[in-house]
PDB file of N, CA and C in Angstrom:
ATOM      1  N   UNK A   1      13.051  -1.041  -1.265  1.00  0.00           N
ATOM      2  CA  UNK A   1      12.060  -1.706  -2.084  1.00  0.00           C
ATOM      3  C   UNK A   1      12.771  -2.342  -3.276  1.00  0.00           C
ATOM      4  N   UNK A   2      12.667  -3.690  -3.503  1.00  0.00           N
ATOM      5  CA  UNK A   2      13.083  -4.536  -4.300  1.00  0.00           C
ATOM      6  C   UNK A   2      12.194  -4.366  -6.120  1.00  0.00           C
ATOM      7  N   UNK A   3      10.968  -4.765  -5.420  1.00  0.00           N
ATOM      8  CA  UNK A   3       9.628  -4.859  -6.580  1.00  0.00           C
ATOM      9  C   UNK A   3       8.462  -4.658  -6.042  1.00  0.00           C
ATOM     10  N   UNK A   4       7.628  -3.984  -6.856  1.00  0.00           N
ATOM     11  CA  UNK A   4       6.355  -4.102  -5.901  1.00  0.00           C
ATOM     12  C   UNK A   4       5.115  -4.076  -7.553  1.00  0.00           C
ATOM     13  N   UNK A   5       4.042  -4.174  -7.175  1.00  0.00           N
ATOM     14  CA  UNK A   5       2.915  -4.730  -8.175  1.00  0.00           C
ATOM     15  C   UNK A   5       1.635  -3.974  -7.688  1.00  0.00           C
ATOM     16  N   UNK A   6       1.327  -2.801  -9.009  1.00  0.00           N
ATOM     17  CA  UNK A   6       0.245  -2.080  -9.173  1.00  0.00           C
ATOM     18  C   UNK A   6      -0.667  -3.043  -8.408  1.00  0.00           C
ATOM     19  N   UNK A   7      -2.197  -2.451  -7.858  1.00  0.00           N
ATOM     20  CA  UNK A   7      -3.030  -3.083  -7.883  1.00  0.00           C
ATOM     21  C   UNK A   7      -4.000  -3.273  -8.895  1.00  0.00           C
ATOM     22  N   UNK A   8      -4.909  -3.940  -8.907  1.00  0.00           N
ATOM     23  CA  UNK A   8      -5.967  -4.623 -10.032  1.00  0.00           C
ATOM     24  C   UNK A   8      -7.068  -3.020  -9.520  1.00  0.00           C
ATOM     25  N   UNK A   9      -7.437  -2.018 -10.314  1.00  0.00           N
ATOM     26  CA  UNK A   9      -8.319  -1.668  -9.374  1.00  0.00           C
ATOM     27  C   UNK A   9      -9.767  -1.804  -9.685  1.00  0.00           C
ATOM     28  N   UNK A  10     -10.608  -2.299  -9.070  1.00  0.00           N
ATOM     29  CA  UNK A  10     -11.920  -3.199  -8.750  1.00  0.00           C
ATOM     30  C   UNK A  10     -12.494  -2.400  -9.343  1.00  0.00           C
ATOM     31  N   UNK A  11     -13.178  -2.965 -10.578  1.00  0.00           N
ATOM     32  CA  UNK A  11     -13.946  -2.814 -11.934  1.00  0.00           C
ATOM     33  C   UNK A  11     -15.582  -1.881 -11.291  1.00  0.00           C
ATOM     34  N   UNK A  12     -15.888  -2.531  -9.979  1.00  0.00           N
ATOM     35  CA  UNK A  12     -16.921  -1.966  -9.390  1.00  0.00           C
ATOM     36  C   UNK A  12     -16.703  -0.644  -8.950  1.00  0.00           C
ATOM     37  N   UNK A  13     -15.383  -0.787  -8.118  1.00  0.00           N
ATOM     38  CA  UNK A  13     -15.252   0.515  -7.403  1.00  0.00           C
ATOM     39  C   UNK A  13     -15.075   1.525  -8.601  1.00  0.00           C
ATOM     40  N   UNK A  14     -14.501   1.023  -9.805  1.00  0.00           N
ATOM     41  CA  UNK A  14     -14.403   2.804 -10.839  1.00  0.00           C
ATOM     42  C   UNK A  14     -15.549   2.877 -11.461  1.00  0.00           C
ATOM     43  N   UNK A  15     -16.847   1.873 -11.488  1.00  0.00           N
ATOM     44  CA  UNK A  15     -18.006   2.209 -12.209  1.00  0.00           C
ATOM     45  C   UNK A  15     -18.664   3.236 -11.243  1.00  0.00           C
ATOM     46  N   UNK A  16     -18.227   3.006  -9.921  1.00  0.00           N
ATOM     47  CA  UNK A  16     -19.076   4.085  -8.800  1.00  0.00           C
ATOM     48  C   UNK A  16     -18.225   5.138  -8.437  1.00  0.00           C
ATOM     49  N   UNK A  17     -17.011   5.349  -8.888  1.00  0.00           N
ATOM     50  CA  UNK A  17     -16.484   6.325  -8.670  1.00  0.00           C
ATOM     51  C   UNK A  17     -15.769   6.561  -7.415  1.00  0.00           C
ATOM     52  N   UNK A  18     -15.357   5.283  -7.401  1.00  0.00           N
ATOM     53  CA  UNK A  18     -14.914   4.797  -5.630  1.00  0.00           C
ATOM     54  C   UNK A  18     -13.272   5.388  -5.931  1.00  0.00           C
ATOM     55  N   UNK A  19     -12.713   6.560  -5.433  1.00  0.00           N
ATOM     56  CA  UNK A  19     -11.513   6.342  -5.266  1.00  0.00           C
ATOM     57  C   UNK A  19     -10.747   6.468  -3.754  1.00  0.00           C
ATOM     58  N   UNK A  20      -9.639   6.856  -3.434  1.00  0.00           N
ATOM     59  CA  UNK A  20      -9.177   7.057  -2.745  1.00  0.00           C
ATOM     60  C   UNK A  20      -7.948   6.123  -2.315  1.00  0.00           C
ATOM     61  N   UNK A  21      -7.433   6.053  -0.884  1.00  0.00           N
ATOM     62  CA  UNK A  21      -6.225   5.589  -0.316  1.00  0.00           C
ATOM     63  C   UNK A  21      -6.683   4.358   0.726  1.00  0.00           C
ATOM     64  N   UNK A  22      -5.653   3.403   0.894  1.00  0.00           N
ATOM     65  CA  UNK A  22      -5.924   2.201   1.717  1.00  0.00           C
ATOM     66  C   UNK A  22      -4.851   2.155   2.272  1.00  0.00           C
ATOM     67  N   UNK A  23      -4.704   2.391   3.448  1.00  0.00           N
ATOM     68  CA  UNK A  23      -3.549   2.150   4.640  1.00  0.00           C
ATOM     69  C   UNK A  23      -3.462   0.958   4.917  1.00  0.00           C
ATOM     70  N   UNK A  24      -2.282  -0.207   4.975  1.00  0.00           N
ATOM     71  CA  UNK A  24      -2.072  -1.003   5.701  1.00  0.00           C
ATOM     72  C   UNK A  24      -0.859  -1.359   6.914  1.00  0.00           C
ATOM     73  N   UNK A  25      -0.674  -2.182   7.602  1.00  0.00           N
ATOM     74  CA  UNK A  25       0.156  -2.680   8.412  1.00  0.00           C
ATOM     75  C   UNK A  25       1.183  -3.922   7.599  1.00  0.00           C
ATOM     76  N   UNK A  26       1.803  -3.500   6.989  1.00  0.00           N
ATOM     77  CA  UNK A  26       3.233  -4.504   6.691  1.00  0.00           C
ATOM     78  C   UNK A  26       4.273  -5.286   7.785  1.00  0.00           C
ATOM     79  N   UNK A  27       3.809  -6.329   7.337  1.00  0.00           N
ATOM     80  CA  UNK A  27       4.752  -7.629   8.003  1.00  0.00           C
ATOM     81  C   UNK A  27       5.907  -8.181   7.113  1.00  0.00           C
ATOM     82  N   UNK A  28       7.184  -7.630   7.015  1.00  0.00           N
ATOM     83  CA  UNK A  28       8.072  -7.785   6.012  1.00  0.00           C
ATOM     84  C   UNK A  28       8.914  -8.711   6.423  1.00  0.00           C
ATOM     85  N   UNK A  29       8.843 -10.066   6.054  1.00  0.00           N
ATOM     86  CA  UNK A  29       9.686 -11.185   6.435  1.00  0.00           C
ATOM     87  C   UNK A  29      11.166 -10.839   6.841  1.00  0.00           C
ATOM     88  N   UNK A  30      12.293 -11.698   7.077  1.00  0.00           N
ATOM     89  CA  UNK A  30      13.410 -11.965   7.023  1.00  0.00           C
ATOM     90  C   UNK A  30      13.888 -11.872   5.860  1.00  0.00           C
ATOM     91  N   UNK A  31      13.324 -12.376   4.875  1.00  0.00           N
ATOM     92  CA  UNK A  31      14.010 -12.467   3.217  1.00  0.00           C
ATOM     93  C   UNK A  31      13.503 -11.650   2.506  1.00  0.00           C
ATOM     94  N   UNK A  32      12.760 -10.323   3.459  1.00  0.00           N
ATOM     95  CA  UNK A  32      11.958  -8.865   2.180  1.00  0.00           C
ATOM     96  C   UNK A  32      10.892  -9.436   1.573  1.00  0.00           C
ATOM     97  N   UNK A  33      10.294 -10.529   1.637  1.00  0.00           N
ATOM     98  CA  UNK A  33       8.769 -10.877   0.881  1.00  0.00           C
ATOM     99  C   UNK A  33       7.706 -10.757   2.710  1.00  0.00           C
ATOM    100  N   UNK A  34       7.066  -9.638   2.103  1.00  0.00           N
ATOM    101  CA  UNK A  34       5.554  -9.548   2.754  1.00  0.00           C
ATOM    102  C   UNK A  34       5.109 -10.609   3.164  1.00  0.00           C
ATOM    103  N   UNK A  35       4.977 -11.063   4.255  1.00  0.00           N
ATOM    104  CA  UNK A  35       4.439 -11.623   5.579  1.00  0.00           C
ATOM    105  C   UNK A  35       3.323 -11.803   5.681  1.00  0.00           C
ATOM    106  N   UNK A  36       2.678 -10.152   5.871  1.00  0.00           N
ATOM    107  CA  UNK A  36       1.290 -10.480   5.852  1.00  0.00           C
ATOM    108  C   UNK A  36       1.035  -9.139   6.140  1.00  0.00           C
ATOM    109  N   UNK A  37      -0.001  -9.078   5.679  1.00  0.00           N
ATOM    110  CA  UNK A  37      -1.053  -7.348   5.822  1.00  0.00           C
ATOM    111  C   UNK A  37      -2.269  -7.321   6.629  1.00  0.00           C
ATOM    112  N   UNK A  38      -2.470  -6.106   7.235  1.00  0.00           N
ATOM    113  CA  UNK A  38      -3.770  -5.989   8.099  1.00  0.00           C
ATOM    114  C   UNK A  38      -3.945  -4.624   7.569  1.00  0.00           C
ATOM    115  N   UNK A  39      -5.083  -4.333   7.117  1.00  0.00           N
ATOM    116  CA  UNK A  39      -6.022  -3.317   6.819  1.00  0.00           C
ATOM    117  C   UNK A  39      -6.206  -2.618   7.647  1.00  0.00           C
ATOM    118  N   UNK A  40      -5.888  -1.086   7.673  1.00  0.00           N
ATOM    119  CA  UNK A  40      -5.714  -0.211   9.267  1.00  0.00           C
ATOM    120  C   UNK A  40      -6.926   1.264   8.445  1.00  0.00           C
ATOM    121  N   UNK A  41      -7.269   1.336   7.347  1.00  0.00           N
ATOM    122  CA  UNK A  41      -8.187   2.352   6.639  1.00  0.00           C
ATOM    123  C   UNK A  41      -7.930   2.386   5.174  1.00  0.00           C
ATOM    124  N   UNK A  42      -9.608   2.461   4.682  1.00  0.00           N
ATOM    125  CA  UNK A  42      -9.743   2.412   3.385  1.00  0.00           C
ATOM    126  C   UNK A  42     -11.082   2.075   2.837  1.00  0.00           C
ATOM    127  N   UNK A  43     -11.134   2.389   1.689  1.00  0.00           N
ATOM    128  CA  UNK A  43     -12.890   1.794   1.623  1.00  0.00           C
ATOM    129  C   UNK A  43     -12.831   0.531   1.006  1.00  0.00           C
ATOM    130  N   UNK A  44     -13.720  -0.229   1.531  1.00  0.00           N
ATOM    131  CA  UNK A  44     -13.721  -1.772   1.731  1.00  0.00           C
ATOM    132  C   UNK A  44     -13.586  -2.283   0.548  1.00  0.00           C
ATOM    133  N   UNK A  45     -14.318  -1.643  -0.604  1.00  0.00           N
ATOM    134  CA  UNK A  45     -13.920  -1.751  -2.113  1.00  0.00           C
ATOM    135  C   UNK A  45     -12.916  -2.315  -2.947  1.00  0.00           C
ATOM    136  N   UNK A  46     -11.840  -1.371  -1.859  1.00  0.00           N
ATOM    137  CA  UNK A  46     -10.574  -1.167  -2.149  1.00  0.00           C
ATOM    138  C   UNK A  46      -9.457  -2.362  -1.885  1.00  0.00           C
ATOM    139  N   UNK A  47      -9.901  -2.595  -0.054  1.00  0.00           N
ATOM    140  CA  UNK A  47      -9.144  -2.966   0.476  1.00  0.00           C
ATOM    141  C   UNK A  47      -8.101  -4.651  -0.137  1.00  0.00           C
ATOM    142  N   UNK A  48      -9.453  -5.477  -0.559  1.00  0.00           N
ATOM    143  CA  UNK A  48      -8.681  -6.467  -1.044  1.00  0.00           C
ATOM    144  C   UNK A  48      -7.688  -6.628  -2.173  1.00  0.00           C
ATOM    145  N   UNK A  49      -8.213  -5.510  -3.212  1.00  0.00           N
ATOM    146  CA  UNK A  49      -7.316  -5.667  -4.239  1.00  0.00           C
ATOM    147  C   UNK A  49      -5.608  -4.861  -3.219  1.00  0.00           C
ATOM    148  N   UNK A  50      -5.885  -3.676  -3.439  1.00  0.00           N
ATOM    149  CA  UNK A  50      -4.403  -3.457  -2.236  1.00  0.00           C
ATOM    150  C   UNK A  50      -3.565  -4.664  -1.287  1.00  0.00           C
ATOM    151  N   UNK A  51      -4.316  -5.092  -0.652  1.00  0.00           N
ATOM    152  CA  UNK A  51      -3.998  -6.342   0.438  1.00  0.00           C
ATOM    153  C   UNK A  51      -3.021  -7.453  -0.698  1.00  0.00           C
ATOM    154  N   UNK A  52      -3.793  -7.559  -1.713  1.00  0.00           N
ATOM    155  CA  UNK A  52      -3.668  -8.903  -2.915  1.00  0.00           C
ATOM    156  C   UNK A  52      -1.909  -8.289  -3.642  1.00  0.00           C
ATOM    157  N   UNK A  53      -2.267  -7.114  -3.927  1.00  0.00           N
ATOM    158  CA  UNK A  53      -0.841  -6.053  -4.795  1.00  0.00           C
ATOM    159  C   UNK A  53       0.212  -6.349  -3.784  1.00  0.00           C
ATOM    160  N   UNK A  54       0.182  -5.772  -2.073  1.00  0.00           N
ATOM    161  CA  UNK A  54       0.951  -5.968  -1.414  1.00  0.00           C
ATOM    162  C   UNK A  54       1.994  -7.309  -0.908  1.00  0.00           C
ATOM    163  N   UNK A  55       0.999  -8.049  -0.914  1.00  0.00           N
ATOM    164  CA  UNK A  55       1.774  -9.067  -0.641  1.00  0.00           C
ATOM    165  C   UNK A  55       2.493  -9.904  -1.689  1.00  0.00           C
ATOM    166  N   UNK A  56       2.450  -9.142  -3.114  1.00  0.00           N
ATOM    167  CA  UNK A  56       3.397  -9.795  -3.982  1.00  0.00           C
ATOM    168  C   UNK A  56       4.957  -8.374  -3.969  1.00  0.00           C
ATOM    169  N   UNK A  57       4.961  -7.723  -2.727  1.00  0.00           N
ATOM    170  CA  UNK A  57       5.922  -6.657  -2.579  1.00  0.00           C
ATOM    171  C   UNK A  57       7.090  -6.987  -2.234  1.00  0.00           C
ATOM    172  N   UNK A  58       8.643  -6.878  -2.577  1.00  0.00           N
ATOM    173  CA  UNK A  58       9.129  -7.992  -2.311  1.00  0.00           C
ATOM    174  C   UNK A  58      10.308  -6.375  -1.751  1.00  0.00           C
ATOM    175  N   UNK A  59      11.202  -6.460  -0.921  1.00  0.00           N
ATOM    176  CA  UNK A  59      11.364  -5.195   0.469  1.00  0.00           C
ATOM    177  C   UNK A  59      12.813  -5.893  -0.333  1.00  0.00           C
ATOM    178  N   UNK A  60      14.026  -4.796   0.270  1.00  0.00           N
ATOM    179  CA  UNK A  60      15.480  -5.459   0.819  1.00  0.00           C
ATOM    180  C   UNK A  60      15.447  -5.877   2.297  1.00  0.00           C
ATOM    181  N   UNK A  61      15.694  -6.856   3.109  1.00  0.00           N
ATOM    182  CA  UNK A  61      16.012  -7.120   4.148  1.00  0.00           C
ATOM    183  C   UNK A  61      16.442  -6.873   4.846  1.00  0.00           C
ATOM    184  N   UNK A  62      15.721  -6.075   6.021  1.00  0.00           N
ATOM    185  CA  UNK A  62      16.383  -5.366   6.967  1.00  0.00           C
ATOM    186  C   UNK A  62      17.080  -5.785   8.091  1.00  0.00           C
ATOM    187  N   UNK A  63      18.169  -5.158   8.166  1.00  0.00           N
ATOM    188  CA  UNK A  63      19.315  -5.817   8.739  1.00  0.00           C
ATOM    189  C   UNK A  63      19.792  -5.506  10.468  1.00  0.00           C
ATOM    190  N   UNK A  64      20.183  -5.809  11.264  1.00  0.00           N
ATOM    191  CA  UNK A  64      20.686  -5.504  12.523  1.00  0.00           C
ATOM    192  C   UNK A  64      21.465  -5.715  12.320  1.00  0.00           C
ATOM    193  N   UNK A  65      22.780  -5.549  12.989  1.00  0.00           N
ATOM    194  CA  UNK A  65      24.060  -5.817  13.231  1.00  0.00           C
ATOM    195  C   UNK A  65      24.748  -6.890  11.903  1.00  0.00           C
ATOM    196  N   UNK A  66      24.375  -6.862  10.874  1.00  0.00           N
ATOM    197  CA  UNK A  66      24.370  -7.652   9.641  1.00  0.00           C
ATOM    198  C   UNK A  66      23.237  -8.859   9.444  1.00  0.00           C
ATOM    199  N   UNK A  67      22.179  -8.907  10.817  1.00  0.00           N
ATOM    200  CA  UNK A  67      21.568 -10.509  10.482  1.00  0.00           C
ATOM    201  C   UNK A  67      19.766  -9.506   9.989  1.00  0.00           C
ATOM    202  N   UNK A  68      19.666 -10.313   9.286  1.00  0.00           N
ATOM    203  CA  UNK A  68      17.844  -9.455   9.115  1.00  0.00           C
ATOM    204  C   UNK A  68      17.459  -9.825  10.435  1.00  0.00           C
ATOM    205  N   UNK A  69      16.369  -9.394  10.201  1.00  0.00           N
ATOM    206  CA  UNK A  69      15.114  -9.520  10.756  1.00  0.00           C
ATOM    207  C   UNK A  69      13.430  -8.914  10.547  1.00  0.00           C
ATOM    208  N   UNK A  70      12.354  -9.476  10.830  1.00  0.00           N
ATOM    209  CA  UNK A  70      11.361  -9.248  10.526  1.00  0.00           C
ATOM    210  C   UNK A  70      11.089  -7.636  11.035  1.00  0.00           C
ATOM    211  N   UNK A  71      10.132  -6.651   9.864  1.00  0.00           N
ATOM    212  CA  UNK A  71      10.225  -5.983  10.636  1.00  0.00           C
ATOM    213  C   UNK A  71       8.711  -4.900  10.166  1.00  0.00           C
ATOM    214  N   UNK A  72       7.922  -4.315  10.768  1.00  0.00           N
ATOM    215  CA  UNK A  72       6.685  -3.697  10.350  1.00  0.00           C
ATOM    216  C   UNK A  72       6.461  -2.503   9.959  1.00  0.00           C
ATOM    217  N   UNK A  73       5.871  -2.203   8.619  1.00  0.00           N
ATOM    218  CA  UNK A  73       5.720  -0.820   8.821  1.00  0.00           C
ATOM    219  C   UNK A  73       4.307  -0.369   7.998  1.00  0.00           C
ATOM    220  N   UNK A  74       3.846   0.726   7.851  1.00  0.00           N
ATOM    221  CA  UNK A  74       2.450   1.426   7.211  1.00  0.00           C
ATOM    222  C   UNK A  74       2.879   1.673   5.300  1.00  0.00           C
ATOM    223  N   UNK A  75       1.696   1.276   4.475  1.00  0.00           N
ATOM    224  CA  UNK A  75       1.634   1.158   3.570  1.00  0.00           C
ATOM    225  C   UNK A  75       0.942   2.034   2.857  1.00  0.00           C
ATOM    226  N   UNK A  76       0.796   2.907   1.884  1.00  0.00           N
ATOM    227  CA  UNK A  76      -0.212   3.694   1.329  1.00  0.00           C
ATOM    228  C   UNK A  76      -0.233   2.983  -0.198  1.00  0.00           C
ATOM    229  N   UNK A  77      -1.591   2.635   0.181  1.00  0.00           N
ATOM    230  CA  UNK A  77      -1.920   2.354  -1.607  1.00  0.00           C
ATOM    231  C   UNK A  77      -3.276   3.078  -2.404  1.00  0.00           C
ATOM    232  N   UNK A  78      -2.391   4.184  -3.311  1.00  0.00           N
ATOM    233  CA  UNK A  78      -3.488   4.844  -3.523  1.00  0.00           C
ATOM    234  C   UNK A  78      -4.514   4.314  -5.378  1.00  0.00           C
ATOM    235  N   UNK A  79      -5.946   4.667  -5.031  1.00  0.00           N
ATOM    236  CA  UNK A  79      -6.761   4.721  -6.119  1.00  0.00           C
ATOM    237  C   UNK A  79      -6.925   5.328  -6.420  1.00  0.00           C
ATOM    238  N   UNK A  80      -7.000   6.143  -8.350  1.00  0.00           N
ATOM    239  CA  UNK A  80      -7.159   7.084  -8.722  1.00  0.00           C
ATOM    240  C   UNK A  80      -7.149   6.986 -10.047  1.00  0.00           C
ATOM    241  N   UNK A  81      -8.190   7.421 -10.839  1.00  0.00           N
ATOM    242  CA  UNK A  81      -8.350   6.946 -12.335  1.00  0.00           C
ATOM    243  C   UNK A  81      -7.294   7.637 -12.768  1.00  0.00           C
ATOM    244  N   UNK A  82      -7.115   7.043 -14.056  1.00  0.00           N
ATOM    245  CA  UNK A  82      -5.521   7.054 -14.562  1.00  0.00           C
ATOM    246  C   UNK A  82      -5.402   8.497 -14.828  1.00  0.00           C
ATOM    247  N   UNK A  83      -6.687   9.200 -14.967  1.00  0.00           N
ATOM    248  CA  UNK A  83      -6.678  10.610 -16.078  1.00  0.00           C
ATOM    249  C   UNK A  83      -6.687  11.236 -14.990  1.00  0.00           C
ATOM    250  N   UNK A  84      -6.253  11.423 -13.561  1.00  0.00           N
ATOM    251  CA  UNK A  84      -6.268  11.886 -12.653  1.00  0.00           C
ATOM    252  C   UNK A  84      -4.944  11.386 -11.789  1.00  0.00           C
ATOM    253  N   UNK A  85      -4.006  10.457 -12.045  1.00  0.00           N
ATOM    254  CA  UNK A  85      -2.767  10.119 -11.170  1.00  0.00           C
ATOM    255  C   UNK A  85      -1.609  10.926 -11.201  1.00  0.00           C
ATOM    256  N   UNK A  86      -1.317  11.963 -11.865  1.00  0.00           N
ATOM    257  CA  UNK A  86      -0.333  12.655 -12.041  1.00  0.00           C
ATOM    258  C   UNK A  86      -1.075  13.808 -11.220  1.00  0.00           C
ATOM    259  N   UNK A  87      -2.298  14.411 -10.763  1.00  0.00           N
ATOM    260  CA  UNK A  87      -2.364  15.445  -9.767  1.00  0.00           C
ATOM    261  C   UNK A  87      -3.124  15.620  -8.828  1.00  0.00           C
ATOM    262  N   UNK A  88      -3.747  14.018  -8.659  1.00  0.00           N
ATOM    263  CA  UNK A  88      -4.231  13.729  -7.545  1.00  0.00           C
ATOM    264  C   UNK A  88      -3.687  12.717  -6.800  1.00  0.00           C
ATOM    265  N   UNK A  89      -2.865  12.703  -5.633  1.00  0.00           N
ATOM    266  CA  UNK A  89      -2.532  11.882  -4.877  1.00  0.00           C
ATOM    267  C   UNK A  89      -2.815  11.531  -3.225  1.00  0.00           C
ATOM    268  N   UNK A  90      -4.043  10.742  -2.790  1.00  0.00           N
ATOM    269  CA  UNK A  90      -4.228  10.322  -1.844  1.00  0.00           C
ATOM    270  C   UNK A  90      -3.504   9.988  -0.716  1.00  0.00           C
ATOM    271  N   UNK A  91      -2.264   9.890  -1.147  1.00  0.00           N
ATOM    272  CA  UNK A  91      -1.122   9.198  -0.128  1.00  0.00           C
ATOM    273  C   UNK A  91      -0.653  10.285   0.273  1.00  0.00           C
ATOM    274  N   UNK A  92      -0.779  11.767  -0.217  1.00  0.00           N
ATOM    275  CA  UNK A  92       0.256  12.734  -0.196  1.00  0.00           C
ATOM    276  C   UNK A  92       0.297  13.294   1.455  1.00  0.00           C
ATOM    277  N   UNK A  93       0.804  13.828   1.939  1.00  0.00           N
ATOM    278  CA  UNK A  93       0.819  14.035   3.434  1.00  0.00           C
ATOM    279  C   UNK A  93      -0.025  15.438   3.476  1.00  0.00           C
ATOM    280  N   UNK A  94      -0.871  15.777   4.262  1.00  0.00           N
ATOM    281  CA  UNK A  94      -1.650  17.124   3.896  1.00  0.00           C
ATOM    282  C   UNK A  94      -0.699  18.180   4.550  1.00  0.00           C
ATOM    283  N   UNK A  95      -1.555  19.557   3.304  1.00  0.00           N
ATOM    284  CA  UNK A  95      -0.329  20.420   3.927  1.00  0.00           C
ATOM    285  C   UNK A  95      -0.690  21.636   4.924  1.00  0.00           C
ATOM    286  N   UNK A  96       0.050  22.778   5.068  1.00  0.00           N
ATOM    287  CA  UNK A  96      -0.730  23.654   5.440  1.00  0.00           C
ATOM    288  C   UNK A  96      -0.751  23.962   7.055  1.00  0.00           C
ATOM    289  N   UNK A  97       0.332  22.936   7.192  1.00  0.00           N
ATOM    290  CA  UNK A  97       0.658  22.528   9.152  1.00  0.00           C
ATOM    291  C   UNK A  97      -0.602  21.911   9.348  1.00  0.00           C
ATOM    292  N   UNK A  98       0.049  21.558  10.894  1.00  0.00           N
ATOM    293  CA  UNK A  98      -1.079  20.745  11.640  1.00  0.00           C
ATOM    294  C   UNK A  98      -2.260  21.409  12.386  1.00  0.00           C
ATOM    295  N   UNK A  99      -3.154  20.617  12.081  1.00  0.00           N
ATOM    296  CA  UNK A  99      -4.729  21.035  12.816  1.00  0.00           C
ATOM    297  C   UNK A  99      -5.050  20.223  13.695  1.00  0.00           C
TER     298      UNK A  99
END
């Protein structure tokens, strides 16, 4: 990861108390600037401002045999009022083993 850019988070969604996580599908160019995003889960609220943050994400270029190439992967962008980001994290992997 080169740079990447908080999202805006939607003035509506924190008057209702909308938080949570937005998964996407990353399309990471040849030159590490975001391609393009597809929305894979999240509440709809959410989704555009995330989508909007992401694609100003700018990757190192992943390489084969020295030449880039394009390449995809899953995104977590989490929401969470500020007085709550240090011990609530949406993205976090759950624990406790698998169910």
């Amino acid at each position: 990861m080169v740079s990447t850019v908080e999202p805006a988070y939607p003035v509506v969604a924190q008057e209702n108390g909308i938080q949570g996580a937005v998964w996407l599908d990353v399309v990471i160019g040849k030159d590490g600037h975001v391609a393009s995003v597809q929305s894979i889960r999240g509440n709809p609220a959410l989704v555009d401002a995330a989508e909007d943050a992401v694609l100003e994400w700018v990757y190192r270029p992943t390489l084969l045999n020295g030449e880039p190439l394009e390449a995809i992967t899953k995104v977590c962008v989490p929401f969470v009022p500020r007085h709550l980001k240090k011990t609530l994290s949406p993205c976090a992997p759950p624990t406790g083993g698998v169910r």
